[in-house]
Protein backbone atom coordinates (compact mmCIF):
# COMPACT_ATOMS: atom_id res chain seq x y z
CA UNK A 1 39.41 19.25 1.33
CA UNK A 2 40.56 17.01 -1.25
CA UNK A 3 38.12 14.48 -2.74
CA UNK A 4 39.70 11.20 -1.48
CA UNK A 5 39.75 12.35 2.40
CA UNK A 6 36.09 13.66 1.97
CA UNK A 7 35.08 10.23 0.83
CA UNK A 8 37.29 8.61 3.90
CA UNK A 9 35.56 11.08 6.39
CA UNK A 10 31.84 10.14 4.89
CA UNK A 11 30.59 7.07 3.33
CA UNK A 12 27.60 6.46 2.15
CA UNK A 13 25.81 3.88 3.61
CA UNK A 14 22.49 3.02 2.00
CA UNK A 15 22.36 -0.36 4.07
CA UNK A 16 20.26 -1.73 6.74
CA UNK A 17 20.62 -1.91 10.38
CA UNK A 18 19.26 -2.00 13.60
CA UNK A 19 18.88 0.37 16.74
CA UNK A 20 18.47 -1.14 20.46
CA UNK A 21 17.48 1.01 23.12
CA UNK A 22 18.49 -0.74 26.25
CA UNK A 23 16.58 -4.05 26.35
CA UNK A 24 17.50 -6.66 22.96
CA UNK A 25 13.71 -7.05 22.57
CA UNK A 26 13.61 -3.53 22.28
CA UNK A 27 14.36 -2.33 18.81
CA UNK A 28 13.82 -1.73 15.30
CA UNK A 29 15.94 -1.73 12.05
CA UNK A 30 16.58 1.42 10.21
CA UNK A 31 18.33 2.42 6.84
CA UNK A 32 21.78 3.55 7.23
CA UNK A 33 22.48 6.94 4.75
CA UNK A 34 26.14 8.08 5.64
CA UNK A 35 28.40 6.86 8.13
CA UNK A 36 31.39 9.03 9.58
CA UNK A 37 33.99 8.81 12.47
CA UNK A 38 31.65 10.35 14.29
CA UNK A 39 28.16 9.57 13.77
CA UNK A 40 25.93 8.54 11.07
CA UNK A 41 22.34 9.45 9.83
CA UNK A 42 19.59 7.01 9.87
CA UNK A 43 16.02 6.43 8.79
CA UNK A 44 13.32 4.60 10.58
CA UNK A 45 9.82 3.68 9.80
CA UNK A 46 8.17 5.70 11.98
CA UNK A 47 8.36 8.74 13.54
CA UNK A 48 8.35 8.70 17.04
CA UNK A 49 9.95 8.79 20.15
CA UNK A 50 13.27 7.62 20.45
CA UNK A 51 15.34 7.81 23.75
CA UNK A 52 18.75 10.01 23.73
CA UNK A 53 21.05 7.24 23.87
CA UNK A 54 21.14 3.76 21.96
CA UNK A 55 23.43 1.55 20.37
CA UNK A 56 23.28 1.22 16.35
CA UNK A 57 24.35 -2.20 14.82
CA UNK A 58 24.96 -3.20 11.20
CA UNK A 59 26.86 -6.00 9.84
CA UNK A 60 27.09 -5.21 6.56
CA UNK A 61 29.00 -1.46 7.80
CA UNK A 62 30.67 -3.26 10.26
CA UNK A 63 29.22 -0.90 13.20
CA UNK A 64 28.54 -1.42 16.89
CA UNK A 65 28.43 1.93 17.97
CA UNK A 66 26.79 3.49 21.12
CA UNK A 67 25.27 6.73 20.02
CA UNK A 68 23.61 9.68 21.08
CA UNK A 69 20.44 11.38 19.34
CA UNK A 70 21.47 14.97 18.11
CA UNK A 71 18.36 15.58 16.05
CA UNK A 72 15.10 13.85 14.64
CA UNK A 73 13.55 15.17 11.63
CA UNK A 74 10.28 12.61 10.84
CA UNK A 75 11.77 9.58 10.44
CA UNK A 76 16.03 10.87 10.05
CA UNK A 77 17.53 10.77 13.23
CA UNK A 78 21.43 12.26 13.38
CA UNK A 79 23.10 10.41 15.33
CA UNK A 80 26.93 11.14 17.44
CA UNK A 81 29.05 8.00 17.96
CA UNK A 82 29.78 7.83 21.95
CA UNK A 83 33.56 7.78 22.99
């Protein structure tokens, strides 16, 4: 894969954003590390439970993207973008 369409198919994202899980009051902001088509990989401050599906908002990316939790390492969570 050439270098320019690996750097179109992952960006890094090193910004801030939130996650919701269902209810607005419910949520908590998170550090965005790479971004794709297709998902993204987050960080949260703390480690525990998260539901399967939530929605992941930042401005600064430009993302409002319902998601679903493929795996949670401590405080990374991989996350799959929702059709």
């Amino acid at each position: 894969m050439s270098e320019n369409k690996k750097s179109e198919s992952i960006r890094a994202g090193l910004k801030t954003g939130q996650i919701y899980f269902g209810d607005p009051k419910e949520r908590c902001g998170c550090l965005i590390w790479n971004l794709s088509k297709g998902g993204a990989l987050i960080e949260v401050a703390s480690d525990g439970p998260f539901p399967q599906k939530l929605r992941l908002i930042s401005a600064a990316l430009e993302v409002d993207k319902l998601c679903y939790v493929i795996s949670h390492e401590g405080r990374k969570i991989s996350l799959k973008f929702a059709p």
